[in-house]
N, C-alpha and C. Protein backbone atom coordinates (compact mmCIF):
# COMPACT_ATOMS: atom_id res chain seq x y z
N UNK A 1 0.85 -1.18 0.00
CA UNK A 1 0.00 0.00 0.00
C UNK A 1 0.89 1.24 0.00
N UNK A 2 0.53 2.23 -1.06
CA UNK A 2 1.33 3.54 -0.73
C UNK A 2 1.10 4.57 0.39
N UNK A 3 2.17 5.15 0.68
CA UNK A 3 2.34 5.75 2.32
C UNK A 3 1.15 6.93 2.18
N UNK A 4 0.49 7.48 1.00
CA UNK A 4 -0.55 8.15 0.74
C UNK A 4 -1.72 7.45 1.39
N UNK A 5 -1.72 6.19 0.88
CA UNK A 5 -3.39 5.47 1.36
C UNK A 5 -3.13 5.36 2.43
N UNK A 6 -2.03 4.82 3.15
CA UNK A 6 -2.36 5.26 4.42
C UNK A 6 -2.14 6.08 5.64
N UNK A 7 -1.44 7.15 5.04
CA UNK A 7 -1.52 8.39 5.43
C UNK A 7 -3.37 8.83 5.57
N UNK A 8 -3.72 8.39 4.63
CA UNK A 8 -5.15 8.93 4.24
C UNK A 8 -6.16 7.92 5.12
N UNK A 9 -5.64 6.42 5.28
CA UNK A 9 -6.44 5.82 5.82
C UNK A 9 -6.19 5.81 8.03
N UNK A 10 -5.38 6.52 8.05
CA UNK A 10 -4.91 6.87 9.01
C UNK A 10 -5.61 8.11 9.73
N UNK A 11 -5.69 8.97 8.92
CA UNK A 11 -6.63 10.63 9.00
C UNK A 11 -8.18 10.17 9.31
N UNK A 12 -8.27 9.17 8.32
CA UNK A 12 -9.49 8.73 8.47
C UNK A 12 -10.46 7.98 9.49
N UNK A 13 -9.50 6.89 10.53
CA UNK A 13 -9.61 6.53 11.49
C UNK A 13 -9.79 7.53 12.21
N UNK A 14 -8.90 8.48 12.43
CA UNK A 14 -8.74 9.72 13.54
C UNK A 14 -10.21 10.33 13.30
N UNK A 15 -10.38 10.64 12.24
CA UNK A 15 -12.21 11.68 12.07
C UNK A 15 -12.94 10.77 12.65
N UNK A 16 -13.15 9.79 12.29
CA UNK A 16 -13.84 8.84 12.71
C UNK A 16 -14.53 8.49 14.31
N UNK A 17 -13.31 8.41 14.73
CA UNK A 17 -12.98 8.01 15.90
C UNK A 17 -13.58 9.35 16.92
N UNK A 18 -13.03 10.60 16.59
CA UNK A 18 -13.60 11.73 16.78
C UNK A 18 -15.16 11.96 16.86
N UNK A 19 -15.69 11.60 15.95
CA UNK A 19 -16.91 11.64 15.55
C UNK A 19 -17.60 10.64 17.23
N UNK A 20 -17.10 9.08 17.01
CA UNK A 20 -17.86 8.39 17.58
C UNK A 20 -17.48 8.67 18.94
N UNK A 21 -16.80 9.53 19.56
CA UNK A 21 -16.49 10.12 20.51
C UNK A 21 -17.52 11.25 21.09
N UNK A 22 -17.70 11.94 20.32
CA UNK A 22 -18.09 13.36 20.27
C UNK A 22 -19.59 12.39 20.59
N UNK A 23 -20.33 11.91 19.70
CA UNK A 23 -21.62 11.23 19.56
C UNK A 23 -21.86 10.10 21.54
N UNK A 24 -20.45 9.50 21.75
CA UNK A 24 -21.16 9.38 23.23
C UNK A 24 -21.05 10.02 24.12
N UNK A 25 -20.11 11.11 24.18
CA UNK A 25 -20.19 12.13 25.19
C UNK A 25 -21.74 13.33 24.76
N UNK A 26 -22.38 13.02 23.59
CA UNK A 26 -23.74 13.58 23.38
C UNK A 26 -24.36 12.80 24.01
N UNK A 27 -24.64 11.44 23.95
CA UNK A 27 -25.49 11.02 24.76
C UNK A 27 -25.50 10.85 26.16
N UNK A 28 -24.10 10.88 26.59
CA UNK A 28 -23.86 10.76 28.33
C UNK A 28 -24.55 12.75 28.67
N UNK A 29 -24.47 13.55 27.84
CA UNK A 29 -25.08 14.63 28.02
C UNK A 29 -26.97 14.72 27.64
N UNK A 30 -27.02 14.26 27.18
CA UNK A 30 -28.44 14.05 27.08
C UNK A 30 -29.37 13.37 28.17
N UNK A 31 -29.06 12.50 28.40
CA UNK A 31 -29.48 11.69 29.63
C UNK A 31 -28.86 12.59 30.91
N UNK A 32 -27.72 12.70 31.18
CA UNK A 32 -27.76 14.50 32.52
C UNK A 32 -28.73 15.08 32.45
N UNK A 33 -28.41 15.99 31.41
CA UNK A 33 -29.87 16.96 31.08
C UNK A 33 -30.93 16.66 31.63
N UNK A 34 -31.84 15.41 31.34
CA UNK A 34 -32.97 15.00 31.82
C UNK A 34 -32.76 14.28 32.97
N UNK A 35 -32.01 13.58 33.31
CA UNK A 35 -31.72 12.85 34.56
C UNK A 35 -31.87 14.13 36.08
N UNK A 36 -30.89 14.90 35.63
CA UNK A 36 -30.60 16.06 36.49
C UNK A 36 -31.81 17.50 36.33
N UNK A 37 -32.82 16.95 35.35
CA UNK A 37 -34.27 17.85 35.24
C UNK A 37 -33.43 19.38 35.00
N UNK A 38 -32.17 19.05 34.17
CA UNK A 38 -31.69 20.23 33.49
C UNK A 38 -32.39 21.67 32.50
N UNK A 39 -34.04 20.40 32.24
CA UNK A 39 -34.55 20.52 30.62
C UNK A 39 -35.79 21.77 31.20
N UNK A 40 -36.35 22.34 30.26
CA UNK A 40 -37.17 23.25 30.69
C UNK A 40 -38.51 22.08 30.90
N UNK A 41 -39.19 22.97 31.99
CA UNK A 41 -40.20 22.01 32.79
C UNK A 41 -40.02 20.75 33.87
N UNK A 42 -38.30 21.05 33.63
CA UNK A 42 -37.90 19.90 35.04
C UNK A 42 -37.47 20.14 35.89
N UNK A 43 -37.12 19.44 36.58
CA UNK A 43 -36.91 20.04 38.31
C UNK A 43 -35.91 21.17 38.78
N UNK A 44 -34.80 21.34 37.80
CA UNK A 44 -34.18 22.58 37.89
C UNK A 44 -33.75 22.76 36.76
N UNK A 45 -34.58 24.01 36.35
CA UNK A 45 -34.16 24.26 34.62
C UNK A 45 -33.56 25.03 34.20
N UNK A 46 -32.14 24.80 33.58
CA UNK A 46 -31.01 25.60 32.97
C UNK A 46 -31.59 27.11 32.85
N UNK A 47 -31.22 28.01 33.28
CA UNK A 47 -32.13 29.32 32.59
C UNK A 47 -31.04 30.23 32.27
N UNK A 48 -31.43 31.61 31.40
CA UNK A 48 -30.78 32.58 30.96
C UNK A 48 -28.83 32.96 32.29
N UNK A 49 -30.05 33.26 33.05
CA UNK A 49 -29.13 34.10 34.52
C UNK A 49 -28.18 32.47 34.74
N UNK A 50 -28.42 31.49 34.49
CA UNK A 50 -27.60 30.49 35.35
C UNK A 50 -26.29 30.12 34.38
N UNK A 51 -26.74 30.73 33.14
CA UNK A 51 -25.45 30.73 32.37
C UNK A 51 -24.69 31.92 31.73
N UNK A 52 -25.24 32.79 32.18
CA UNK A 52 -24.85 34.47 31.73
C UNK A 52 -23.69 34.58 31.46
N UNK A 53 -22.73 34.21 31.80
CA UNK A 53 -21.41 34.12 32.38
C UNK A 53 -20.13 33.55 31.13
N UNK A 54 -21.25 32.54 30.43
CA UNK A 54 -20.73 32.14 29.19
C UNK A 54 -21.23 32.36 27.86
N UNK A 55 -22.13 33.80 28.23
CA UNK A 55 -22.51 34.41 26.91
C UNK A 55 -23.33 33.28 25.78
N UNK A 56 -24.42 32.68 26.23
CA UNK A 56 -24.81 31.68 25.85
C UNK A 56 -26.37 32.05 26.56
N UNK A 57 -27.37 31.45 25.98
CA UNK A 57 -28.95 30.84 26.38
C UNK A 57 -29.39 29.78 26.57
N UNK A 58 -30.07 29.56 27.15
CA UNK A 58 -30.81 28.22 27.59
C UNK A 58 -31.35 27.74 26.96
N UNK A 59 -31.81 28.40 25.50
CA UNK A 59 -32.33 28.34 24.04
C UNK A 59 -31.37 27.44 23.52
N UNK A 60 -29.85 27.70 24.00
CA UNK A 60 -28.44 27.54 22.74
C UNK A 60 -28.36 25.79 23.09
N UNK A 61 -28.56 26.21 25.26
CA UNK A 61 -28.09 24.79 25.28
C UNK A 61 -29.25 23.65 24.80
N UNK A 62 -30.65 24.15 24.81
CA UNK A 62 -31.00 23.03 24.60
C UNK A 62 -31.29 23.06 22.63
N UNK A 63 -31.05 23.68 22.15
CA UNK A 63 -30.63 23.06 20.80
C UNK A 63 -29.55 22.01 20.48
N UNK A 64 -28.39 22.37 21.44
CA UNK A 64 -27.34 21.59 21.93
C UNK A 64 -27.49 20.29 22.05
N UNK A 65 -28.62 20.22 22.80
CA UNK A 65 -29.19 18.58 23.48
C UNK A 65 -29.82 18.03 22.69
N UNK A 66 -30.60 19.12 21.59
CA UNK A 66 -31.70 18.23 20.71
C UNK A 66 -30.54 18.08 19.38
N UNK A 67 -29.10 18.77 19.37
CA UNK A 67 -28.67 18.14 17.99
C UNK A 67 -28.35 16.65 18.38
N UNK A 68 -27.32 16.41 19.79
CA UNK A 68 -27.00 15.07 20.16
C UNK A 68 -28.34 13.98 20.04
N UNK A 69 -29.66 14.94 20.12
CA UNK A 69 -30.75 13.76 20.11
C UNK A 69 -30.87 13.32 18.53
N UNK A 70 -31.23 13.94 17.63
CA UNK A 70 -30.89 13.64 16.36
C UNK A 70 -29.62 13.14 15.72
N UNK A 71 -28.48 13.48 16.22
CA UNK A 71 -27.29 12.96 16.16
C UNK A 71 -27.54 11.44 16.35
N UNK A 72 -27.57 11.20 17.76
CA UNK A 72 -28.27 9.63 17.74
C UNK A 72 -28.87 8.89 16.76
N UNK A 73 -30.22 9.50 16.78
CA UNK A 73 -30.94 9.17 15.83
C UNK A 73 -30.43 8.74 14.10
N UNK A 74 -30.09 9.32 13.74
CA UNK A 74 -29.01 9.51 12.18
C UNK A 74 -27.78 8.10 12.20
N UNK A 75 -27.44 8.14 13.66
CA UNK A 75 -26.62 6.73 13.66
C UNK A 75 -27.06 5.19 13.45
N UNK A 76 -28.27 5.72 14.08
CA UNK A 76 -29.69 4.60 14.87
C UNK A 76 -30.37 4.69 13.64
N UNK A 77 -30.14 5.08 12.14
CA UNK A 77 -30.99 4.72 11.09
C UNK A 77 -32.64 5.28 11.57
N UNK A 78 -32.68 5.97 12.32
CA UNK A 78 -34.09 6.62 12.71
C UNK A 78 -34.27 8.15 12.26
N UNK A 79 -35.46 8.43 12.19
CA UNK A 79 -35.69 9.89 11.31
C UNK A 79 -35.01 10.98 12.30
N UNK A 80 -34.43 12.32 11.98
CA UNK A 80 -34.36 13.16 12.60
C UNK A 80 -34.80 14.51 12.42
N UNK A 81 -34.81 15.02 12.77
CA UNK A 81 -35.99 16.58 12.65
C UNK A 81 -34.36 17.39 12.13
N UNK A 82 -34.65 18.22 11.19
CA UNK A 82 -34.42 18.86 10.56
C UNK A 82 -34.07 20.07 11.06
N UNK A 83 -32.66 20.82 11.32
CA UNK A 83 -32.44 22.34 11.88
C UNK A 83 -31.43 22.64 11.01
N UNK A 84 -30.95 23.62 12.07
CA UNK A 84 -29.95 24.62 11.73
C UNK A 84 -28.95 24.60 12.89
N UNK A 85 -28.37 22.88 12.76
CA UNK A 85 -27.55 22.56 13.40
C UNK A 85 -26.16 23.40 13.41
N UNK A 86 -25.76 23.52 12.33
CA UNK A 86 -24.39 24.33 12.17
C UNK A 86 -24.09 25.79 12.82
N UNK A 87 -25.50 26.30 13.08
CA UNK A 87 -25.72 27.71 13.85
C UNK A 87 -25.45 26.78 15.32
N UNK A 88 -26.03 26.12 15.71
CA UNK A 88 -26.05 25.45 17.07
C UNK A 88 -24.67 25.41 17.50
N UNK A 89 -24.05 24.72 16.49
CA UNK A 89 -22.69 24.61 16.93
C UNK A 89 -21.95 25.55 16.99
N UNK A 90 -22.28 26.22 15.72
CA UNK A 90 -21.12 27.40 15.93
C UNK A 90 -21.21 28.55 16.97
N UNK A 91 -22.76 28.57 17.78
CA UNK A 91 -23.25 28.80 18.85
C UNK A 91 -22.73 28.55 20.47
N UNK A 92 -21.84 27.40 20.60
CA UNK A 92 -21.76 26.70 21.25
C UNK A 92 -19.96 25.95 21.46
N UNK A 93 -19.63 26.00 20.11
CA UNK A 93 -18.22 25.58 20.40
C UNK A 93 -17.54 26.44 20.93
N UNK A 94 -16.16 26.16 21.82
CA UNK A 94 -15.27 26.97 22.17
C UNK A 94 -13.79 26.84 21.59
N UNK A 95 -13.83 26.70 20.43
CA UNK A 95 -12.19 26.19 19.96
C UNK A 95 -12.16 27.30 19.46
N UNK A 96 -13.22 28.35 18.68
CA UNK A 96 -12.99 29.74 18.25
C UNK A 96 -13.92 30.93 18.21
């Protein structure tokens, strides 16, 4: 095999791997959320003032929660509702 393919098949593991990473630390966050009645209407619900601090909404995080829920879903061959995930994220990441 040339040091290209697997240079390339090497990169590729790494995204990968990333990905299926990123996807269970969504779901170990999803289940908090509701476990811990994080969610609006549960026992203590994330609000504006409780995250002020990181220039963020309670709106942001739970789009946050519903991309990991569709995220799931999309893995799980099950339908997912349709957004404007990429605002979510770019909402939400801190690398920039």
């Amino acid at each position: 095999m040339s040091t290209k393919k697997i240079i390339f098949a090497e990169t590729l593991i790494r995204q990968v791997t990333l990905i299926a990473q990123a996807a269970d630390m969504g779901n170990q966050a999803v289940d908090s959320y509701f476990d811990r009645g994080f969610n609006s209407g549960g026992a203590d619900p994330i609000i504006d003032e409780d995250i002020a601090s990181l220039e963020i909404t309670a709106d942001q995080i739970a789009a946050g929660i519903t991309f990991f829920q569709n995220l799931s879903k999309v893995l799980n061959n099950e339908v997912a509702t349709q957004g404007d995930y990429d605002a979510t994220l770019n909402a939400l990441r801190s690398d920039i």
